[in-house]
N, C-alpha and C. Protein backbone atom coordinates (compact mmCIF):
# COMPACT_ATOMS: atom_id res chain seq x y z
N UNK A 1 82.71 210.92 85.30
CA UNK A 1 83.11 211.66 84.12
C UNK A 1 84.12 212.75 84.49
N UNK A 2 83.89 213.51 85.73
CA UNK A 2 84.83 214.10 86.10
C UNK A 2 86.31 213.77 86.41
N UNK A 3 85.93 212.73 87.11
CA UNK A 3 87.19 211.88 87.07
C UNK A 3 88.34 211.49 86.32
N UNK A 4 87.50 211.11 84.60
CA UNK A 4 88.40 211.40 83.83
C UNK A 4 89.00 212.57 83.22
N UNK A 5 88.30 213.57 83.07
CA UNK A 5 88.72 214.96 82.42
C UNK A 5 90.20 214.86 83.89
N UNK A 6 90.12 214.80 84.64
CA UNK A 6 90.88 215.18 85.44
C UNK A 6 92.56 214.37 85.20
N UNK A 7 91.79 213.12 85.11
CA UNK A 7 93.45 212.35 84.79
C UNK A 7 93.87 212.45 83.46
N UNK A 8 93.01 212.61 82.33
CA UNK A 8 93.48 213.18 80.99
C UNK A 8 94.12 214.10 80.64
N UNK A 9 93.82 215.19 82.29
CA UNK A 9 94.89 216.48 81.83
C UNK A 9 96.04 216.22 82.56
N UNK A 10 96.02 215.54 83.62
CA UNK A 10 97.19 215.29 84.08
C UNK A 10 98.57 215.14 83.00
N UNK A 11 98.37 213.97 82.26
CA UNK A 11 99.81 214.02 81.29
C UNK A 11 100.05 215.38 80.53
N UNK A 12 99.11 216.02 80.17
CA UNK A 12 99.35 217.55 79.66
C UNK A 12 99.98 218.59 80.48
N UNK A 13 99.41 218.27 81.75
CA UNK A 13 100.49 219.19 82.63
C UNK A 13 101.72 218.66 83.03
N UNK A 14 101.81 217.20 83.12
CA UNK A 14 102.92 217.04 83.19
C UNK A 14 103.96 216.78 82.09
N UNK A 15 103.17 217.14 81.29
CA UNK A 15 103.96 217.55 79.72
C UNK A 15 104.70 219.49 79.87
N UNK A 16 103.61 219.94 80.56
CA UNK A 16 103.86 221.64 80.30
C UNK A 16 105.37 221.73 81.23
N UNK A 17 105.08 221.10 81.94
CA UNK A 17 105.61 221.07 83.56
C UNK A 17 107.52 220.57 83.38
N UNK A 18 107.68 219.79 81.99
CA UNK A 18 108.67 219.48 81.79
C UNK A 18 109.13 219.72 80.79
N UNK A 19 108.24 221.02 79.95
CA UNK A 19 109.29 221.12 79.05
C UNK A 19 110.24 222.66 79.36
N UNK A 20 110.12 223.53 80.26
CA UNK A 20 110.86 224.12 80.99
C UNK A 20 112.26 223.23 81.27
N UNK A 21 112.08 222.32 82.09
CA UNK A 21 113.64 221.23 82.10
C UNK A 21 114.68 221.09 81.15
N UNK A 22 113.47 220.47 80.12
CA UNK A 22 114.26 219.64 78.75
C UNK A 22 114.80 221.08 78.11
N UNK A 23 114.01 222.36 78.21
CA UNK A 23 114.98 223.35 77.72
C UNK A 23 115.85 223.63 78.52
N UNK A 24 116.06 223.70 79.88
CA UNK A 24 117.08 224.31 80.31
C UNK A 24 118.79 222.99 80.05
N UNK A 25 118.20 221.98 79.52
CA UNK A 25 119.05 221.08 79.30
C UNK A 25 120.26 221.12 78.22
N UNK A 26 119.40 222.46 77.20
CA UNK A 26 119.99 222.03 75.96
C UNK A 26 121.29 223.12 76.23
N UNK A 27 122.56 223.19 75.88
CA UNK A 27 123.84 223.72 76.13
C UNK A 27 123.51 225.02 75.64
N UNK A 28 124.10 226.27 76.37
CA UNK A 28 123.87 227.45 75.98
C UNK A 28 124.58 227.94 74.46
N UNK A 29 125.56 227.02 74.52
CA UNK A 29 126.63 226.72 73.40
C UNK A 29 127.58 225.34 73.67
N UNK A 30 127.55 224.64 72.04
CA UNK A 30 128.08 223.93 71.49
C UNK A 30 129.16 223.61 71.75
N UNK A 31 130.15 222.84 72.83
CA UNK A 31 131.15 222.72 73.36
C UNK A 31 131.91 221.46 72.61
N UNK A 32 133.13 221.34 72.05
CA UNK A 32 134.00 220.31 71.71
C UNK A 32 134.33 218.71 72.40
N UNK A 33 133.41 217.63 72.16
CA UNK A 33 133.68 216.52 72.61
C UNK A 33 135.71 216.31 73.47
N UNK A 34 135.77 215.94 74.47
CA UNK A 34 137.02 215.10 74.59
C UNK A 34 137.46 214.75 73.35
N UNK A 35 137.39 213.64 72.38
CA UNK A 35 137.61 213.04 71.50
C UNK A 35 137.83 214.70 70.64
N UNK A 36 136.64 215.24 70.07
CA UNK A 36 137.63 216.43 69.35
C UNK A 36 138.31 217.15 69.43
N UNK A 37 138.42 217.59 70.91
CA UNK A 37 140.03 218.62 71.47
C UNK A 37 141.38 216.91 71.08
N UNK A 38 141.12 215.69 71.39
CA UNK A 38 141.90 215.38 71.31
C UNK A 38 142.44 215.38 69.63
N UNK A 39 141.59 215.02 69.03
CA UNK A 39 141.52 215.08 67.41
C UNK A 39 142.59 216.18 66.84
N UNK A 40 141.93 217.68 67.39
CA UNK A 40 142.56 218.71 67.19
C UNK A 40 143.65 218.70 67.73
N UNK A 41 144.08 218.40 68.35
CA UNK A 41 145.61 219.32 69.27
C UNK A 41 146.47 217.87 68.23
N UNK A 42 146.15 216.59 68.11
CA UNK A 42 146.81 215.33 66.95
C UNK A 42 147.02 215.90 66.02
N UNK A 43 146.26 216.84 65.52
CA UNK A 43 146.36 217.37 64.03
C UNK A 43 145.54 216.81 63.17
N UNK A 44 144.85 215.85 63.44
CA UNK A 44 144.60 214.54 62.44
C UNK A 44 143.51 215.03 61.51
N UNK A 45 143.94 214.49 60.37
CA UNK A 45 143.05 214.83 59.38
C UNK A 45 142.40 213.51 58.74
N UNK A 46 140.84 213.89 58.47
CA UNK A 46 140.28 212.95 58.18
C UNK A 46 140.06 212.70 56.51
N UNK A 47 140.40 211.73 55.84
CA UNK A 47 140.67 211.43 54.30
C UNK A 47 139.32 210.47 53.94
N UNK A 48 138.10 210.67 54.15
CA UNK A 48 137.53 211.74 53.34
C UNK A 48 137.04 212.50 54.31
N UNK A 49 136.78 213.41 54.00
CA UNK A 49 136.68 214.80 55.30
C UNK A 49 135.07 213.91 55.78
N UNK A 50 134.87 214.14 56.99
CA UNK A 50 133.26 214.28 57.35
C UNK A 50 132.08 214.94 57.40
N UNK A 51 131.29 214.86 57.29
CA UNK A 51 129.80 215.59 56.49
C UNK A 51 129.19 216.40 57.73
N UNK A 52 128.11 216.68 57.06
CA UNK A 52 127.50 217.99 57.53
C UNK A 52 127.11 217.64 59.61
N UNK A 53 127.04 217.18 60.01
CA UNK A 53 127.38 216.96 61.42
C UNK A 53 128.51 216.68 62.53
N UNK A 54 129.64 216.99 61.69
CA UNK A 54 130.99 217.13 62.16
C UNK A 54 131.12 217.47 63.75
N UNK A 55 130.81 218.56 63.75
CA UNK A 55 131.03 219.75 64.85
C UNK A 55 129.65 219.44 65.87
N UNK A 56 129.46 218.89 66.98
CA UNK A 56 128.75 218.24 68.03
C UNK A 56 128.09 219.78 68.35
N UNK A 57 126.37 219.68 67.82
CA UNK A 57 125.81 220.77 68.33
C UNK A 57 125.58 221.60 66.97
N UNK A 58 126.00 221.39 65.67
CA UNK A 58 125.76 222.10 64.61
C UNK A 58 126.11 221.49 63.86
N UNK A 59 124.79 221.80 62.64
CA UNK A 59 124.43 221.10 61.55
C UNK A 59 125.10 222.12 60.30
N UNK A 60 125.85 221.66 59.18
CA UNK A 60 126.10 222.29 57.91
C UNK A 60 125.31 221.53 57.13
N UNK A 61 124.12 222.67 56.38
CA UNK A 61 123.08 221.39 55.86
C UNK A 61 123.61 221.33 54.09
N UNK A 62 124.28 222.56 54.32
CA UNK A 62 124.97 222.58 52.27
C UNK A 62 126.71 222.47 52.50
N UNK A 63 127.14 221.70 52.30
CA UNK A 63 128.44 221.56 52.08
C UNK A 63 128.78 221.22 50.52
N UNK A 64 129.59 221.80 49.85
CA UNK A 64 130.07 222.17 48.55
C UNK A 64 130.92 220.83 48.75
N UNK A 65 130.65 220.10 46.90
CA UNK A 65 130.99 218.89 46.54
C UNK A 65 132.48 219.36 46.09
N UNK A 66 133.78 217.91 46.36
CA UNK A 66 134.80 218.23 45.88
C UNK A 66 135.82 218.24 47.15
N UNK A 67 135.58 218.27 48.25
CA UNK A 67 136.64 218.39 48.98
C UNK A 67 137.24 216.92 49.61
N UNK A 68 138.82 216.94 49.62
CA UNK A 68 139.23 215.98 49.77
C UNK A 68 139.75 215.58 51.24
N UNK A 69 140.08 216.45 52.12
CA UNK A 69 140.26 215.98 53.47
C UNK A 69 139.72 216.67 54.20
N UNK A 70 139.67 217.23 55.92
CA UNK A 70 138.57 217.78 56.72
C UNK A 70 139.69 217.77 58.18
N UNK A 71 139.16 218.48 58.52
CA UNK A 71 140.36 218.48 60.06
C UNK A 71 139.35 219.06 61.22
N UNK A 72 139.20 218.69 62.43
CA UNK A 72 138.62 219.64 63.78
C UNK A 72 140.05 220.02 64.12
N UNK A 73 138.93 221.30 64.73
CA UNK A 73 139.93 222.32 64.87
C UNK A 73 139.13 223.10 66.37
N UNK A 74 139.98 222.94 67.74
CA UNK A 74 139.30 223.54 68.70
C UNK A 74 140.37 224.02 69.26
N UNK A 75 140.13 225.11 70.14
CA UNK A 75 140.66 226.39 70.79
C UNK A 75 140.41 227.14 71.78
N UNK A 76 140.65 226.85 73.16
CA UNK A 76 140.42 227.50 73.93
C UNK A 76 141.23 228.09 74.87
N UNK A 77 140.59 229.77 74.79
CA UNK A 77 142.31 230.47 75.63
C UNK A 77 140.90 231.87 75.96
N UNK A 78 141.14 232.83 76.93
CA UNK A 78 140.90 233.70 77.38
C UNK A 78 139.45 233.70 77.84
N UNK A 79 138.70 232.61 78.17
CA UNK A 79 137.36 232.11 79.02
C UNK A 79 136.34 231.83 77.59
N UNK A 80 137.44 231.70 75.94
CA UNK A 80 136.53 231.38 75.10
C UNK A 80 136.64 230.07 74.60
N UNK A 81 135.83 229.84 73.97
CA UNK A 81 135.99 228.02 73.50
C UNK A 81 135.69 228.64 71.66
N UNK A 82 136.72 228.15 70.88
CA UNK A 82 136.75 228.26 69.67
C UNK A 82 136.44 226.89 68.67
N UNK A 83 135.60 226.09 68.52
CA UNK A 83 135.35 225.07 67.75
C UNK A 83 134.62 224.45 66.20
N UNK A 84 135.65 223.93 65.54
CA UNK A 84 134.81 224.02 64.46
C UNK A 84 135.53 222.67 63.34
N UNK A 85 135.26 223.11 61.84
CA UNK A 85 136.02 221.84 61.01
C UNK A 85 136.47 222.91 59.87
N UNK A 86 137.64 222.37 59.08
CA UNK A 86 137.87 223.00 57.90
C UNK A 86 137.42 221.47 56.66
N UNK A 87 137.18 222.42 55.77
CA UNK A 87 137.53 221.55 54.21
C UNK A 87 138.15 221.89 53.72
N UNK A 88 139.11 220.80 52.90
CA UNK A 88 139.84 221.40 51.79
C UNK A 88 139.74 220.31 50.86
N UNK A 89 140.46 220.98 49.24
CA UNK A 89 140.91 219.91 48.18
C UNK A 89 142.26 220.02 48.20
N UNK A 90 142.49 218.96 47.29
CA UNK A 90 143.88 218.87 46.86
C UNK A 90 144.69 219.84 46.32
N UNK A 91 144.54 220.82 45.51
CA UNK A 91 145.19 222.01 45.08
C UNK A 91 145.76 222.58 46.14
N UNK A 92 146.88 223.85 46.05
CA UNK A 92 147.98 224.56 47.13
C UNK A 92 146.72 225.26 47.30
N UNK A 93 147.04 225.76 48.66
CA UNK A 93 146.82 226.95 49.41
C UNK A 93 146.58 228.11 48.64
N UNK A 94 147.32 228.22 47.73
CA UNK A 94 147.77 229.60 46.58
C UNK A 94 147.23 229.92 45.14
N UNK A 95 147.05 228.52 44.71
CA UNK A 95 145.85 228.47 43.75
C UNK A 95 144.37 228.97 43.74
N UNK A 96 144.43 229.94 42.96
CA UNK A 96 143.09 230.57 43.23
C UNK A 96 141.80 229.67 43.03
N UNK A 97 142.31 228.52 42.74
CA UNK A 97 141.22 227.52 42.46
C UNK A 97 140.68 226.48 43.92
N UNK A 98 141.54 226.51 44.69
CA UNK A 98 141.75 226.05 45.83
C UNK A 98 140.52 226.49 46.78
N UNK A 99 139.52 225.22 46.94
CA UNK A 99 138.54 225.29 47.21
C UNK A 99 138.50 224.68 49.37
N UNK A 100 138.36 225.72 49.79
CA UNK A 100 138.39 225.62 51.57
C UNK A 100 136.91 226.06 52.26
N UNK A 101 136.61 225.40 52.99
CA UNK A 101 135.59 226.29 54.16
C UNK A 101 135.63 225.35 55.35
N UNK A 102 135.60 226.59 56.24
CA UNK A 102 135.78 227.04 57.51
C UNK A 102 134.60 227.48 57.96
N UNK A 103 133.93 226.30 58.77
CA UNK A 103 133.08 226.85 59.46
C UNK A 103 133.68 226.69 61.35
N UNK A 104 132.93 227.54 62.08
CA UNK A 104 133.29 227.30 63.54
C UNK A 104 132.29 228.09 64.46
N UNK A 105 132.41 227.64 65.52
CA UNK A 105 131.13 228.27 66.35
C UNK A 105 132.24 228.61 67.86
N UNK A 106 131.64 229.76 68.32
CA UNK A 106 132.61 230.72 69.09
C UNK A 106 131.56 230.59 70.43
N UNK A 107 132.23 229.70 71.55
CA UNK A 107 131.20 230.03 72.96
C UNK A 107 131.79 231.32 73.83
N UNK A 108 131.61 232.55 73.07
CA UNK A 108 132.04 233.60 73.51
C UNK A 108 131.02 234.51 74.75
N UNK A 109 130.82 234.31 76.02
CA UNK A 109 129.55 234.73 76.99
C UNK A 109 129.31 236.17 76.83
N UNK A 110 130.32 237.28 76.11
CA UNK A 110 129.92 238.49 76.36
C UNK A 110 129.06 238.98 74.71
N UNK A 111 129.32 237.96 73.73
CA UNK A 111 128.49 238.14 72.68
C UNK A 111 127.23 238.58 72.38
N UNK A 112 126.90 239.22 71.89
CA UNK A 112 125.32 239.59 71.87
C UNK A 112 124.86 240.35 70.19
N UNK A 113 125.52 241.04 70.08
CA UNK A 113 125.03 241.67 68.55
C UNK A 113 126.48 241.29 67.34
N UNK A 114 126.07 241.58 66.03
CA UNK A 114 127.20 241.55 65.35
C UNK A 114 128.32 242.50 65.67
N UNK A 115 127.77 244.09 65.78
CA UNK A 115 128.92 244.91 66.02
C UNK A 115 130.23 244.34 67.28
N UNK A 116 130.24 243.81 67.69
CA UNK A 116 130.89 243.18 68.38
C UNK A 116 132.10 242.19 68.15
N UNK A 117 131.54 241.82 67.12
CA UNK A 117 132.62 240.77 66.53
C UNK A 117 133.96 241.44 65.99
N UNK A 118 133.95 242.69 65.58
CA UNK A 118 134.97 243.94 65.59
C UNK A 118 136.16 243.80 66.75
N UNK A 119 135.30 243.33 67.83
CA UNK A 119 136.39 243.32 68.71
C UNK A 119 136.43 242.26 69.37
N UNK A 120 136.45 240.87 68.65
CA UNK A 120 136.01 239.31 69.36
C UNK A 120 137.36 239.29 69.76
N UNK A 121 137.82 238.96 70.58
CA UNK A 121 139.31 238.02 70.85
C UNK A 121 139.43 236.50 70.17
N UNK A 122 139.04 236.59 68.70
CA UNK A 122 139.67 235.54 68.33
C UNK A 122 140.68 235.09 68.03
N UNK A 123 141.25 233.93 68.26
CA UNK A 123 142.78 233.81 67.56
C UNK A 123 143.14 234.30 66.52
N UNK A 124 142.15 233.56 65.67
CA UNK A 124 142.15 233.15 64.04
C UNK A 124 141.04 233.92 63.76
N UNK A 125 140.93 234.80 62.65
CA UNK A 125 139.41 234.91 61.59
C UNK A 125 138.87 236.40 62.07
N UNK A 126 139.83 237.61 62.84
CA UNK A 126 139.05 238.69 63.54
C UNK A 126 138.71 239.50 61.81
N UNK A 127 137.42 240.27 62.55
CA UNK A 127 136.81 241.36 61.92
C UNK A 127 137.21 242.57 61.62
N UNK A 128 138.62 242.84 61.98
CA UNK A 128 139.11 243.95 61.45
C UNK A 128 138.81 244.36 60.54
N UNK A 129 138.81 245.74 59.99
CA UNK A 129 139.23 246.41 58.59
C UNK A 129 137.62 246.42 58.36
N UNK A 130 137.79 246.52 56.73
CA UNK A 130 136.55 246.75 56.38
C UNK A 130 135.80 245.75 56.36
N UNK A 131 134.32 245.87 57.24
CA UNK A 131 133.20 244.99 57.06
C UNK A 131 132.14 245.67 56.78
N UNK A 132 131.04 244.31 56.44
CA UNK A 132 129.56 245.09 56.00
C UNK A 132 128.87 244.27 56.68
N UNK A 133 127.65 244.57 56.68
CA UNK A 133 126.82 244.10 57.52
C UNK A 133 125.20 243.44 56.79
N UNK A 134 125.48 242.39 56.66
CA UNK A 134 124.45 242.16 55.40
C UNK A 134 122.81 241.26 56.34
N UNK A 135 122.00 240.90 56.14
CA UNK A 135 120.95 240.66 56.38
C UNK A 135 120.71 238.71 55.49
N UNK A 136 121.12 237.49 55.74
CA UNK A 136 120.76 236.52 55.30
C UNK A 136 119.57 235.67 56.08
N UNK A 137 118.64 235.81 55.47
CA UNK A 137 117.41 234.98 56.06
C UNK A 137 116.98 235.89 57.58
N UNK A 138 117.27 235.31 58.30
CA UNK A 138 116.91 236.14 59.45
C UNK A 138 117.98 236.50 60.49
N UNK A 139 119.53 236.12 59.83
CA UNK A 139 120.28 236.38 60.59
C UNK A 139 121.03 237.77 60.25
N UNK A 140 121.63 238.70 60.73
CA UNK A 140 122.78 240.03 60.38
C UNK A 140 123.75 239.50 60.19
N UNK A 141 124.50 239.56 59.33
CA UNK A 141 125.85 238.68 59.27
C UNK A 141 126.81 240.02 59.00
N UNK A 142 127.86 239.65 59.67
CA UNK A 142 129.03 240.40 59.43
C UNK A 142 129.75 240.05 58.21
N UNK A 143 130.62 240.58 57.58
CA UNK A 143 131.10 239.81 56.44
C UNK A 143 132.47 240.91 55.92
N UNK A 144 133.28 240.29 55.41
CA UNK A 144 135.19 240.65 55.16
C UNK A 144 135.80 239.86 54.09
N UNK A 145 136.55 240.82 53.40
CA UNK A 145 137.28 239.86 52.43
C UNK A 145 137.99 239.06 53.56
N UNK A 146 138.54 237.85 53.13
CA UNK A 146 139.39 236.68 53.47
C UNK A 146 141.04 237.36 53.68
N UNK A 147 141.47 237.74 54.66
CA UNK A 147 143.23 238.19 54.48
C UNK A 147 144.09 237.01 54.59
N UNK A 148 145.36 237.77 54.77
CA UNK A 148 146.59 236.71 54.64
C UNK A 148 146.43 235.46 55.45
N UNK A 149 145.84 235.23 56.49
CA UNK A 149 145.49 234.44 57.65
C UNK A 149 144.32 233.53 57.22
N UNK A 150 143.69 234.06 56.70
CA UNK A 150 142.29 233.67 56.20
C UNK A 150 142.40 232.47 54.91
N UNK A 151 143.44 233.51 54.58
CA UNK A 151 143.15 232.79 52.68
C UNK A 151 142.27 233.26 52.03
N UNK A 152 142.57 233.28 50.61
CA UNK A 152 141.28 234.19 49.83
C UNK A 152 139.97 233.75 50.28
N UNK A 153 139.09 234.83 49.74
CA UNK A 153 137.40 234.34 50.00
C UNK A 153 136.84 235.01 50.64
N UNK A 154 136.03 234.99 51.35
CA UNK A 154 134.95 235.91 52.32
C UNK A 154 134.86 235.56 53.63
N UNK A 155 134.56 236.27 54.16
CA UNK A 155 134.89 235.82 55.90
C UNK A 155 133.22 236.34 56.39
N UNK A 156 132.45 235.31 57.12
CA UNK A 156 131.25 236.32 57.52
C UNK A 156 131.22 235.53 58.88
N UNK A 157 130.12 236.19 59.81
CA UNK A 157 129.99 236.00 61.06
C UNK A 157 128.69 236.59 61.98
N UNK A 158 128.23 235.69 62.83
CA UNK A 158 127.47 236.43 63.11
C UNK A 158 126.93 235.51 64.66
N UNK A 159 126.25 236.85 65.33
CA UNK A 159 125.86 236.09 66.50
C UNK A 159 124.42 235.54 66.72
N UNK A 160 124.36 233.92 66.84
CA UNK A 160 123.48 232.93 67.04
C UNK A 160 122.28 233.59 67.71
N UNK A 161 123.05 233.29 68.72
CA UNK A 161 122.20 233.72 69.83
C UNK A 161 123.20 233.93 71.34
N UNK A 162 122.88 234.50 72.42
CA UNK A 162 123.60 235.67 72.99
C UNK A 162 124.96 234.33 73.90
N UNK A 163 126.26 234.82 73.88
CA UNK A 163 126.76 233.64 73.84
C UNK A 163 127.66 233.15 73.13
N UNK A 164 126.77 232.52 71.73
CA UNK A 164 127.41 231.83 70.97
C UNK A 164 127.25 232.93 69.54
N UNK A 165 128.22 232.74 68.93
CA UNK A 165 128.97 233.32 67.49
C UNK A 165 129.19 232.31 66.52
N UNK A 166 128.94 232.10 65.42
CA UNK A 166 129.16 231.26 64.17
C UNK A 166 130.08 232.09 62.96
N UNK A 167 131.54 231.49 62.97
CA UNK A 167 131.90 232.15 61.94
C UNK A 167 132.34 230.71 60.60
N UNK A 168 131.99 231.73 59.12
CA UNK A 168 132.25 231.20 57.84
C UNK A 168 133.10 231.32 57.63
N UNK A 169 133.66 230.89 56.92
CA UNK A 169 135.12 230.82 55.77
C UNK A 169 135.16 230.50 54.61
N UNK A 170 134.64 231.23 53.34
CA UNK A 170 134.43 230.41 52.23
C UNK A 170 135.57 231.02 51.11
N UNK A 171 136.02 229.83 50.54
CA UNK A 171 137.69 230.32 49.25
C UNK A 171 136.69 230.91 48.53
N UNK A 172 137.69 231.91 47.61
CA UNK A 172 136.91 232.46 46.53
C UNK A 172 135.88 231.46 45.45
N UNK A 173 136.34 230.31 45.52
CA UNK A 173 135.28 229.40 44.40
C UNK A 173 134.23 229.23 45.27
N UNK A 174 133.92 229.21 46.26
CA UNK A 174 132.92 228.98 46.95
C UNK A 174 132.11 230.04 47.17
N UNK A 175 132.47 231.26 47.25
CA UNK A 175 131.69 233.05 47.51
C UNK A 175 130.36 232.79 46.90
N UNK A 176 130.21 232.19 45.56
CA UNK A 176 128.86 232.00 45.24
C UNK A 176 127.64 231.65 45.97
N UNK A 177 128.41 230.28 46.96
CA UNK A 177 127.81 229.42 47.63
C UNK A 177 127.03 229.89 48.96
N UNK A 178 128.22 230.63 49.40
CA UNK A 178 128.15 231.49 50.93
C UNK A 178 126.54 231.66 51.60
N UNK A 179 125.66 232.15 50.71
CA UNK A 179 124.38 232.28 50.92
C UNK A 179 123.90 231.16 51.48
N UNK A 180 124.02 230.10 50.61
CA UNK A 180 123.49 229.00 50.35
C UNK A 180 123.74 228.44 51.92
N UNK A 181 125.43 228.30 51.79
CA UNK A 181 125.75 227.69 53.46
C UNK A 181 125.61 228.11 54.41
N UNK A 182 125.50 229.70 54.64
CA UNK A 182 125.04 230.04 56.05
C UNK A 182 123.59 230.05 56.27
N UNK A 183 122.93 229.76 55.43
CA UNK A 183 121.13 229.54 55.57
C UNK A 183 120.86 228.25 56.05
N UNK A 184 122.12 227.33 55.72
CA UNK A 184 121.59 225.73 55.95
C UNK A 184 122.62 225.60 57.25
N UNK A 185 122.93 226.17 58.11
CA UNK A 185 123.48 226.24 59.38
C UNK A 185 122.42 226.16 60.29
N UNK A 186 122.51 224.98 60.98
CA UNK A 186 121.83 224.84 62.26
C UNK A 186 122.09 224.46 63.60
N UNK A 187 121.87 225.54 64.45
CA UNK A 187 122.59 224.99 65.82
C UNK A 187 121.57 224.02 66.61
């Protein structure tokens, strides 16, 4: 009888014993397939854009109905990796009806709190000027009107976990939504 208690726990420890591993396995941050740096630097845009698993390593679990094409978009310059997808519709750029989001995830190593993002070296999407600092679900999100670079809408951001950074991009028709999509973000 002893015998068995003994080999019964065996698979339990060698359950305990490996899941230390399988975590140290999982990427500290979300890095851009080959295929999507190549995607990106092509330009290529995809007609009909692609759904909420685009971006290798993060889930968009609410994506807003209506958009007509989708592009990856990756970036890396000063020891950061910038990766992510846009949406858009058919309407200009300039039309206030002109429905875009921009999501992207930032493998930035010195990241750690929101205040920080103030001074991210991003290419595209910095925190300048006036921000606030709002509280969604359990994350602090940074958050900015949308400027000339941006395009109208709201700009929010915030850090994952220490590392990695997730920034939004939502056009003004979408601001409603914003809640909605950064709650259904999963890395």
């Amino acid at each position: 009888m002893r015998k068995l208690a003994v080999l019964s726990a065996l698979p339990v420890a060698a359950a305990l014993i490996a899941l230390p591993a399988q975590a140290a396995e999982r990427p500290a941050c979300p890095v851009p397939t080959g295929a999507a740096a190549k995607r990106s630097s092509g330009a290529e845009i995809d007609m009909p854009p692609r759904g909420a698993a685009t971006v290798e390593g993060i889930r968009v679990g609410h994506i807003p109905k209506g958009f007509a094409y989708g592009q990856v978009v990756v970036n890396e310059h000063d020891g950061i990796t910038e990766y992510g997808y846009q949406w858009g519709d058919d309407r200009s750029e300039v039309d206030p009806e002109h429905r875009s989001l921009w999501v992207r995830v930032v493998c930035w190593p010195k990241a750690s709190g929101p205040a920080q993002l103030k001074n991210a070296p991003f290419d595209l999407g910095t925190f300048s000027g006036d921000t606030e600092t709002v509280r969604i679900g359990a994350r602090q999100v940074l958050t900015r009107e949308g400027d000339g670079a941006l395009g109208h809408g709201r700009y929010a951001g915030w850090v994952e976990r220490k590392g990695v950074v997730v920034t939004v991009m939502a056009s003004r028709p979408l601001v409603p939504e914003l809640t909605q999509i950064i709650k259904s973000i999963r890395l």
